[in-house]
Protein backbone atom coordinates (compact mmCIF):
# COMPACT_ATOMS: atom_id res chain seq x y z
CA UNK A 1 83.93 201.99 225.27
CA UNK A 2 81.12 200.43 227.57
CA UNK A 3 79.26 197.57 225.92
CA UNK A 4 75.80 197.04 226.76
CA UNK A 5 74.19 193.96 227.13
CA UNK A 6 70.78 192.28 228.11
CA UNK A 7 70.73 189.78 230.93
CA UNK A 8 70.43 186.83 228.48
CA UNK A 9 73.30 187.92 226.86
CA UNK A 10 75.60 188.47 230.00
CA UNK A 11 74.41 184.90 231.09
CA UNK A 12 75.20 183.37 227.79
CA UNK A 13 79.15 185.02 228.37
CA UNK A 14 78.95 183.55 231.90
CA UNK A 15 78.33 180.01 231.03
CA UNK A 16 81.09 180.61 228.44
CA UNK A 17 83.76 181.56 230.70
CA UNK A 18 82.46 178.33 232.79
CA UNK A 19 82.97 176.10 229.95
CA UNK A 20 78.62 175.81 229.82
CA UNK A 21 77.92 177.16 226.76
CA UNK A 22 77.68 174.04 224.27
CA UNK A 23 78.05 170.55 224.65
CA UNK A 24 81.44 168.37 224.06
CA UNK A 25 82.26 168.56 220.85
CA UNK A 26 84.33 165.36 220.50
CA UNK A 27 84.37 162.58 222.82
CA UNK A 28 86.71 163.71 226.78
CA UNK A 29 90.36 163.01 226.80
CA UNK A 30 92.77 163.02 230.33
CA UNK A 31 94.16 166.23 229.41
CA UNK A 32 90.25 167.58 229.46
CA UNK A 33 90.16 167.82 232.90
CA UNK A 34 92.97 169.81 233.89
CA UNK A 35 91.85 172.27 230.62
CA UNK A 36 88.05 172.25 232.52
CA UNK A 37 89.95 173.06 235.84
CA UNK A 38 91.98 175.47 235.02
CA UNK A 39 88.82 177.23 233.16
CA UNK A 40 86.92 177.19 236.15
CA UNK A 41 90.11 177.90 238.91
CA UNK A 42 88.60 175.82 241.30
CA UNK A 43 87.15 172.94 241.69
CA UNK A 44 85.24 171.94 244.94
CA UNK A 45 85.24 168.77 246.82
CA UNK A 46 82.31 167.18 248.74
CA UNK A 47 81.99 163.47 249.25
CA UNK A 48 78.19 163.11 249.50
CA UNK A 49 78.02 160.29 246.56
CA UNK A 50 73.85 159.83 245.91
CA UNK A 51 74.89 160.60 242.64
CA UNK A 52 78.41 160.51 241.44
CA UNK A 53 80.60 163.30 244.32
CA UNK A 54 80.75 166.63 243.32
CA UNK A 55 83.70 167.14 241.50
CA UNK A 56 83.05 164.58 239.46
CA UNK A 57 80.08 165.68 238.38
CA UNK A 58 81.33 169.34 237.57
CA UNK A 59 83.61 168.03 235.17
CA UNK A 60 80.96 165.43 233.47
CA UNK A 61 78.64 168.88 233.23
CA UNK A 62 81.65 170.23 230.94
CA UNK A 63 82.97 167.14 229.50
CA UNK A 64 80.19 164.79 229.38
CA UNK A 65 81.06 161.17 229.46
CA UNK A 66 84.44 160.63 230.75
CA UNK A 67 86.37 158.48 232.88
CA UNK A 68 86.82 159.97 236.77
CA UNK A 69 89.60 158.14 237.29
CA UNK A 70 91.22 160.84 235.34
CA UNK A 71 90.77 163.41 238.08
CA UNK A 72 92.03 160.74 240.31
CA UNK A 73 95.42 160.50 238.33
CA UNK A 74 96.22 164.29 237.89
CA UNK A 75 95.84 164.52 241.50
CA UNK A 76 98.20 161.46 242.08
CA UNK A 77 100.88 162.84 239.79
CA UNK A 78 100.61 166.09 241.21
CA UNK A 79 98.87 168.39 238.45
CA UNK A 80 96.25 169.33 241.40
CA UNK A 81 96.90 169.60 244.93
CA UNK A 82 94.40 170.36 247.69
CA UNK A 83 93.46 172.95 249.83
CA UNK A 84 91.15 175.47 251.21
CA UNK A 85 89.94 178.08 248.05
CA UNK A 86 86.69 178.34 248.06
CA UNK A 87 85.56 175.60 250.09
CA UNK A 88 88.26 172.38 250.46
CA UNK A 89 89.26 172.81 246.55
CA UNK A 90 91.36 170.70 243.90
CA UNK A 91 93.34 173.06 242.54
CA UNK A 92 95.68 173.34 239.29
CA UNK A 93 99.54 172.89 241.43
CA UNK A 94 100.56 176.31 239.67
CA UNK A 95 98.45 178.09 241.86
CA UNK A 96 99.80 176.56 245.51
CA UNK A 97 101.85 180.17 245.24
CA UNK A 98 98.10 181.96 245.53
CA UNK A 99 96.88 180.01 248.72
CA UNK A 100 100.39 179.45 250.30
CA UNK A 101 99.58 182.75 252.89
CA UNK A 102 96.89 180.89 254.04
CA UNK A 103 98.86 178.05 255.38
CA UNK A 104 101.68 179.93 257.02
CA UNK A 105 98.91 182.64 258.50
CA UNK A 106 95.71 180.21 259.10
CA UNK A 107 94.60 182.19 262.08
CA UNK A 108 91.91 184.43 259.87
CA UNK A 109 90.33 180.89 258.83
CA UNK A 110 87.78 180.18 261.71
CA UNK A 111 86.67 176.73 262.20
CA UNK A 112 89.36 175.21 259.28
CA UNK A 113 92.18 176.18 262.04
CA UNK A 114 91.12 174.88 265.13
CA UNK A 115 93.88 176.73 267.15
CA UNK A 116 92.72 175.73 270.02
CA UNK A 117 93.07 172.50 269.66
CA UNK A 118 96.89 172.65 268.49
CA UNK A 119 97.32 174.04 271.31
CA UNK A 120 95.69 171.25 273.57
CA UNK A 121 97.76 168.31 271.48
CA UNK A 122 100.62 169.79 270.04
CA UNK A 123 102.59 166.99 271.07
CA UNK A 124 100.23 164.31 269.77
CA UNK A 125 100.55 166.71 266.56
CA UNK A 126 104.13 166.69 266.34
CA UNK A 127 104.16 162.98 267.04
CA UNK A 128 101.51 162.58 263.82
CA UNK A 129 104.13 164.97 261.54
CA UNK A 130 107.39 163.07 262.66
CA UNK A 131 105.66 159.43 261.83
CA UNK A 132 104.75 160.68 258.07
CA UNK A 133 108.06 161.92 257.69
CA UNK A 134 109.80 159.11 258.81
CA UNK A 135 107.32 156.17 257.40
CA UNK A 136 105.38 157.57 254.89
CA UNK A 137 102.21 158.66 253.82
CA UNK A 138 98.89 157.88 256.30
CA UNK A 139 94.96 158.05 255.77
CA UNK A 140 93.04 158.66 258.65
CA UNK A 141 91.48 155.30 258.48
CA UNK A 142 95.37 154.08 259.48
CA UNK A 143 94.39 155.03 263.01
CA UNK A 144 92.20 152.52 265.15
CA UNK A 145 89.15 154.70 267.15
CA UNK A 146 89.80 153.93 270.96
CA UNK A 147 86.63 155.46 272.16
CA UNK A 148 84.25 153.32 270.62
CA UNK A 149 82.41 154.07 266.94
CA UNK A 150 81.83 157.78 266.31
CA UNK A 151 78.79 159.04 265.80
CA UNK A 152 78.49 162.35 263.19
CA UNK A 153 80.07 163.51 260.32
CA UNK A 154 82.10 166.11 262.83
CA UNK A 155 82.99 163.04 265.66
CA UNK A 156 86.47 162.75 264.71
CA UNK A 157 89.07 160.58 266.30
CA UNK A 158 91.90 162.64 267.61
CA UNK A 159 94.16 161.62 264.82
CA UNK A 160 92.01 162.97 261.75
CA UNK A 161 91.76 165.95 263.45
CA UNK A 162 95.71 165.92 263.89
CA UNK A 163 95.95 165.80 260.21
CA UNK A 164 93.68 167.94 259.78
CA UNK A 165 95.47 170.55 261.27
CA UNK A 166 98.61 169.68 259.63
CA UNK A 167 97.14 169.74 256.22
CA UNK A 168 95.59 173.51 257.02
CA UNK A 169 98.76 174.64 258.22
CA UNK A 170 100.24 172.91 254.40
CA UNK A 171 102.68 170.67 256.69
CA UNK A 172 101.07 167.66 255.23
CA UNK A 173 99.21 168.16 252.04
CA UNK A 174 96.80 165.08 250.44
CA UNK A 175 99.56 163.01 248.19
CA UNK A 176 96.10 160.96 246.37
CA UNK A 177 93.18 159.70 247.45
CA UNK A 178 92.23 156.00 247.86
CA UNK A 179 88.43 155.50 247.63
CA UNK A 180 88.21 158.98 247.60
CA UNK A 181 89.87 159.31 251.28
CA UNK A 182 92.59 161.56 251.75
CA UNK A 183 96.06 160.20 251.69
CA UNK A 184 98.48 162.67 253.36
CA UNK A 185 102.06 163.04 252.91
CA UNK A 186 104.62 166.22 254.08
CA UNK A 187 104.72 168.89 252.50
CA UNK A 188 108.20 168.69 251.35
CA UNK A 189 107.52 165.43 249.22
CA UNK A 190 104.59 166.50 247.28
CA UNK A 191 106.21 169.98 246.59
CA UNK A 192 109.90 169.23 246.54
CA UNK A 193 110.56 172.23 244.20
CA UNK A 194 108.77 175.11 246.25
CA UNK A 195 110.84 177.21 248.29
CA UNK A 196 108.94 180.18 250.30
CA UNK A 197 111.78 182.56 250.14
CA UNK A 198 112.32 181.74 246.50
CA UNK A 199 108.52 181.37 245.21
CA UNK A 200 106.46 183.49 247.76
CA UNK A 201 104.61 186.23 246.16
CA UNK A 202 103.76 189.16 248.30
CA UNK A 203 100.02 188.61 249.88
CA UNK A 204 99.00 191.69 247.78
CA UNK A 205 99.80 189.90 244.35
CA UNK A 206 98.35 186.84 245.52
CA UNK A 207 94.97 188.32 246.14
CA UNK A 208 95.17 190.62 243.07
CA UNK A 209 95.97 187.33 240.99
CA UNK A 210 92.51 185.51 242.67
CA UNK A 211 90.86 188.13 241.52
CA UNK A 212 92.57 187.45 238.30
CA UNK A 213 91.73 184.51 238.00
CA UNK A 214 87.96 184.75 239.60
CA UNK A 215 87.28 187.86 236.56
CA UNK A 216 88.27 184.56 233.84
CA UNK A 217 86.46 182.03 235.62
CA UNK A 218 83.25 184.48 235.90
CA UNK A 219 83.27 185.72 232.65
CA UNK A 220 81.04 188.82 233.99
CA UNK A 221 82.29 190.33 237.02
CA UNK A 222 80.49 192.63 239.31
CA UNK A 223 82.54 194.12 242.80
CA UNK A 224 80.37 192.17 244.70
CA UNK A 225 80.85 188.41 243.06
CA UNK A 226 84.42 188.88 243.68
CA UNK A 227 85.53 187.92 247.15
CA UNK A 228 83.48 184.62 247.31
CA UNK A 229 85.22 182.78 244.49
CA UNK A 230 88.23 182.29 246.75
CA UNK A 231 86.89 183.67 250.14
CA UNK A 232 88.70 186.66 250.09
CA UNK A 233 87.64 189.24 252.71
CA UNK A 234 84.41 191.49 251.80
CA UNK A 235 85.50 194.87 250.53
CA UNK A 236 85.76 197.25 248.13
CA UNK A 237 86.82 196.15 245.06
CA UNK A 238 85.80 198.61 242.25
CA UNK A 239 89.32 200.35 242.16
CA UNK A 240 91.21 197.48 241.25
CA UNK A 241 88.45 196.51 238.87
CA UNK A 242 89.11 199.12 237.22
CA UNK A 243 92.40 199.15 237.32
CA UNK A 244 92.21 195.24 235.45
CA UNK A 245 89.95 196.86 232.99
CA UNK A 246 92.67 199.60 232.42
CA UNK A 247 95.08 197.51 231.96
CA UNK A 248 93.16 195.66 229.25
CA UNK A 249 92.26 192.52 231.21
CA UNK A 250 88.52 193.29 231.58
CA UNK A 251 85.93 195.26 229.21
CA UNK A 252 83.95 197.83 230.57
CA UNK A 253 80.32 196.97 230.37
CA UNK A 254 76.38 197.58 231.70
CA UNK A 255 73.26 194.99 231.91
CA UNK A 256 69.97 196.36 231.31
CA UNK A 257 68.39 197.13 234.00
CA UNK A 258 71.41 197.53 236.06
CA UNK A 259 72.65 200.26 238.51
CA UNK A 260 76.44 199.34 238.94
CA UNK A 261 79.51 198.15 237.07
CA UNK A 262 79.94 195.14 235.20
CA UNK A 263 82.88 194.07 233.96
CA UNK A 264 83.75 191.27 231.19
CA UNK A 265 86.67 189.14 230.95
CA UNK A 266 89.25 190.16 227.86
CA UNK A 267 89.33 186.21 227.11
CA UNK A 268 85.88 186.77 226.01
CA UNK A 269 86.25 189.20 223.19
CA UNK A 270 84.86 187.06 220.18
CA UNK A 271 81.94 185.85 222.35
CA UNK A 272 80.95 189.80 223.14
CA UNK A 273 81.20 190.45 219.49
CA UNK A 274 78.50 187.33 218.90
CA UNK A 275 76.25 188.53 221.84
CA UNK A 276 76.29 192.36 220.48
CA UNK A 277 74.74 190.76 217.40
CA UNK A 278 72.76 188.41 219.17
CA UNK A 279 74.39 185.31 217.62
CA UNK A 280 75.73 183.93 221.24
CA UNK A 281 73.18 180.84 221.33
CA UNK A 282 73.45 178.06 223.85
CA UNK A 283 72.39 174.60 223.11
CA UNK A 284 73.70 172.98 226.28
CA UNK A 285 71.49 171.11 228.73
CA UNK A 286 72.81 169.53 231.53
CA UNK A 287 72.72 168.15 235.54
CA UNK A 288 74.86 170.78 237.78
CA UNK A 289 76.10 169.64 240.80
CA UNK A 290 75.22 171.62 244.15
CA UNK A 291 78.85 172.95 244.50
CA UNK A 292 79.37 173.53 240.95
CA UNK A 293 80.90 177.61 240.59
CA UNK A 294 77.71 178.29 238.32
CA UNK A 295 75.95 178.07 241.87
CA UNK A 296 78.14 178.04 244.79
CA UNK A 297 77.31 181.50 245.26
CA UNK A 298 73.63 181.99 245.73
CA UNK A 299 73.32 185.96 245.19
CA UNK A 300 74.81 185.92 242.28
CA UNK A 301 72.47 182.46 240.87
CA UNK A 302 70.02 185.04 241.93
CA UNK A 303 70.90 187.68 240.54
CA UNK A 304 72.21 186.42 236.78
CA UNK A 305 69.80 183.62 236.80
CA UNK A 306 66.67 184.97 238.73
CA UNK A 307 67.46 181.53 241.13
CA UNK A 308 66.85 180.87 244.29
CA UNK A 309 68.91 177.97 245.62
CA UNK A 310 70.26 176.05 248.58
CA UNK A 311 71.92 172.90 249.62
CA UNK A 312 69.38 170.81 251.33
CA UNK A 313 71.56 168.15 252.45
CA UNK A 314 72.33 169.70 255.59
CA UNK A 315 68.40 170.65 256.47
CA UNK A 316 66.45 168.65 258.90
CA UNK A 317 64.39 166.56 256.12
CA UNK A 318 60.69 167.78 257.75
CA UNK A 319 62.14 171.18 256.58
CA UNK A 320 63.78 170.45 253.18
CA UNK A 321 61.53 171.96 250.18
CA UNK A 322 63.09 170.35 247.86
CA UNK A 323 64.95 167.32 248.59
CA UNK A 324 67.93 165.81 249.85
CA UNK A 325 70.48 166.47 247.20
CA UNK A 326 68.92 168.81 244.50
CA UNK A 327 70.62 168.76 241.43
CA UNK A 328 70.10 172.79 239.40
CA UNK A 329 69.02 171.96 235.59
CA UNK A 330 70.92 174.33 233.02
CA UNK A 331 69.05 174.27 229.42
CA UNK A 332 69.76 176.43 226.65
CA UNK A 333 71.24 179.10 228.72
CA UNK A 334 68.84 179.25 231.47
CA UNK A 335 68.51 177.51 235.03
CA UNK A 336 65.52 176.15 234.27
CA UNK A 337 64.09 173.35 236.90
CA UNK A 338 66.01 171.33 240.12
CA UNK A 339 65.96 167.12 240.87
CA UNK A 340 65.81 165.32 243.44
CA UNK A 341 68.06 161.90 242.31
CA UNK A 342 69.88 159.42 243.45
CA UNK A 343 71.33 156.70 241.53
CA UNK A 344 71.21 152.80 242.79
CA UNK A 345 74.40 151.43 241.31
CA UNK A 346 73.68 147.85 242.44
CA UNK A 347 70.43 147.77 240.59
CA UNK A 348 71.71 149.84 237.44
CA UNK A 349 68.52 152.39 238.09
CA UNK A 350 68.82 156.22 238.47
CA UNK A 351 66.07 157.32 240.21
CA UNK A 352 64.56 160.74 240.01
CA UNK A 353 62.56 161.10 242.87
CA UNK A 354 61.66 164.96 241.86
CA UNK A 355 61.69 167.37 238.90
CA UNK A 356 60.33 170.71 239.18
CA UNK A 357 60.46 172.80 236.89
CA UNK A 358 60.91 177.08 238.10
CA UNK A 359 58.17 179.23 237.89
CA UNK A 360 57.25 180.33 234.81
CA UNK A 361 58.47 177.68 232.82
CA UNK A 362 56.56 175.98 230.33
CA UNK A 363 57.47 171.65 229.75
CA UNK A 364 57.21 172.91 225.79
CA UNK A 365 58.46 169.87 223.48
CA UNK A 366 61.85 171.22 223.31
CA UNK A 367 62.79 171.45 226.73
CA UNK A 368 61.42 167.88 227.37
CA UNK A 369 63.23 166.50 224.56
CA UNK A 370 66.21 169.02 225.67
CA UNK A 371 66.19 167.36 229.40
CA UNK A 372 64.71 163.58 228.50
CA UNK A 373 68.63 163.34 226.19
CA UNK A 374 70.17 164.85 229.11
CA UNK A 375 68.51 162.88 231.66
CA UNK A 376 69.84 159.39 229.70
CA UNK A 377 73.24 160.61 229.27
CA UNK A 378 73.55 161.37 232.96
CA UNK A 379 72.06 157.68 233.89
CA UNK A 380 74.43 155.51 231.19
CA UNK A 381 77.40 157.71 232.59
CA UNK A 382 76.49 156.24 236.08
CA UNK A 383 76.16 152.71 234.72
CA UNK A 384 72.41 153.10 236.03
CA UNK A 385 70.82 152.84 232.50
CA UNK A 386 67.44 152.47 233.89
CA UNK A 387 65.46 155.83 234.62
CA UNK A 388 62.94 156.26 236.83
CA UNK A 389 60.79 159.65 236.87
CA UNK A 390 58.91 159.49 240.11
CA UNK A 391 57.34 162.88 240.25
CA UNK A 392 57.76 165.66 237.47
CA UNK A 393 55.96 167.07 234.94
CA UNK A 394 53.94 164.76 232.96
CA UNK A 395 55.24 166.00 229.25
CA UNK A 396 58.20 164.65 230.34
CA UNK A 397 57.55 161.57 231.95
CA UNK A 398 55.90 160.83 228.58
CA UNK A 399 58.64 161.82 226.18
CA UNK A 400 61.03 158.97 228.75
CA UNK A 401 58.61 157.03 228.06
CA UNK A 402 58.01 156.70 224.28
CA UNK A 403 61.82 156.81 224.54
């Protein structure tokens, strides 16, 4: 039977399947983070670090206070590996199986595979390969720049690139990372149990498993949502939809308002039986980061949130709106504003350059008190206890204030 819901309601079973629904309910443990990331499948890297780097903060959104040296581990003891998912992804090592056609087929990958450029220095590559093998495991830093400094984020020396290409075609695959820099070792060390002939699911089942596993991390899945979670290619999806949904592993369902499909994750059962009686409430308010899943893929924000976001970062800043590293602000199961922060670690200050708050959203006492706790917890988790509102609305600049 088709269940009908509002668009509050399929929001609310969204941020469920996400792990956003309600705050922590007992302080983070280690084994929290792999439970967050295998909720969410993925988990995206990016090393701007204004605030604390993404994946860091996508876990603190779900876990609240907790110690990120615990992602570091479970990617040092090989609970996570890396690779290209979404964007460049941590995921849970259980999953290399999904992502393994990508290595040994990189060609449909674009700019990741510079093939080209293999071809120009394969013997430089091969050189690069042989000397991990042989002597261990290498950063890119290991290599001394003999042109002089670079001068982009893109201006790599020959031997990053080298790796680079290794690590897309899964030769050498990131072993840790020291100060957050990749630490590469082969392939054959950090997986010493895989065997391709042995292991190797047909490409078919891989790609029906990430959609699998994109239906769970969604929550509510439309045909259209469901190639960006792990980049498959744009098509149709609605047969095997349906076919999941046949099968038991996603309820049929239809949001107000709504022309096509919608389909909700079986995990999700006693959550679908709250929101049919309108008893699915949210209570969580908290900072996402930029590459957080909530987000990552704008339509959908759009669509399931009515908001309209991008990554600034990467915007000439005469043209940013916005700001340089806009943080979306989730209260009470709604995206309700966006900040412009950046925390000063030296001078134990988190600054808040801008809050603004979407249209059509009133700075009523709740939501200032709702953000103000939020806005603390954030800062003492950086170890920048001082807060600093520079521009936002002024009923919350006063509630930090009598704080």
């Amino acid at each position: 039977m088709t269940q009908h819901l509002s668009l509050p309601q399929a929001r609310l079973l969204h941020l469920a399947a996400q792990g956003l629904l309600a705050p922590p309910r007992r302080k983070a443990a280690p084994l929290d983070v792999m439970s967050a990331i295998r909720r969410m499948a993925l988990l995206q890297i990016d090393t701007i670090s204004v605030v604390a780097r993404s994946p860091y903060l996508v876990l603190y959104s779900r876990l609240g206070h907790y110690d990120p040296a615990w992602l570091d581990a479970a990617l040092a003891s090989g609970q996570l590996f890396e690779y290209w998912a979404h964007e460049a992804c941590f995921v849970p090592r259980e999953d290399y199986r999904l992502l393994r056609h990508r290595m040994r087929d990189p060609a449909q990958m674009g700019w990741k595979y510079p093939q080209r450029w293999l071809e120009q220095h394969q013997d430089a590559v091969n050189t690069i390969l042989e000397q991990v093998r042989q002597h261990g495991p290498v950063r890119s830093a290991d290599f001394k720049r003999s042109a002089g400094k670079g001068d982009g984020w893109w201006d790599w020396k020959p031997e990053k690139r080298h790796l680079e290409v290794l690590f897309t075609l899964g030769q050498l695959m990131v072993k840790e990372r020291r100060s957050f820099q990749r630490v590469y070792d082969v392939a054959e060390r950090v997986m010493p149990d895989w065997d391709d002939a042995r292991d190797l699911p047909s490409l078919a089942e891989a790609q029906r498993d990430m959609v699998r596993h994109s239906c769970r991390a969604l929550g509510v899945v439309k045909a259209g949502w469901v190639a960006d979670y792990y980049r498959l290619k744009r098509g149709k999806y609605d047969a095997l939809l349906h076919q999941l949904a046949d099968a038991g592993e996603l309820i049929p369902a239809r949001i107000e308002g709504w022309q096509h499909d919608v389909f909700v994750h079986h995990s999700l059962q006693a959550e679908l039986a709250l929101a049919a009686e309108n008893k699915l409430k949210s209570g969580h308010s908290t900072a996402l980061s930029p590459f957080d899943p909530l987000v990552w893929d704008r339509k959908r924000a759009s669509e399931l949130f009515g908001f309209d976001y991008r990554i600034e970062c990467y915007t000439p800043a005469a043209k940013r709106q916005f700001g340089y590293f806009v943080l979306p602000l989730l209260s009470r199961g709604r995206l309700v504003g966006r900040m412009d922060a950046k925390a000063h670690r030296q001078q134990g200050v988190f600054e808040i350059k801008a809050l603004y708050l979407e249209a059509g959203i009133k700075p009523t006492a709740q939501l200032c008190q709702d953000l103000a706790a939020m806005l603390r917890k954030l800062a003492a988790w950086h170890g920048t206890p001082q807060l600093v509102l520079q521009q936002g609305p002024s009923e919350l600049s006063a509630v930090l204030h009598a704080a």
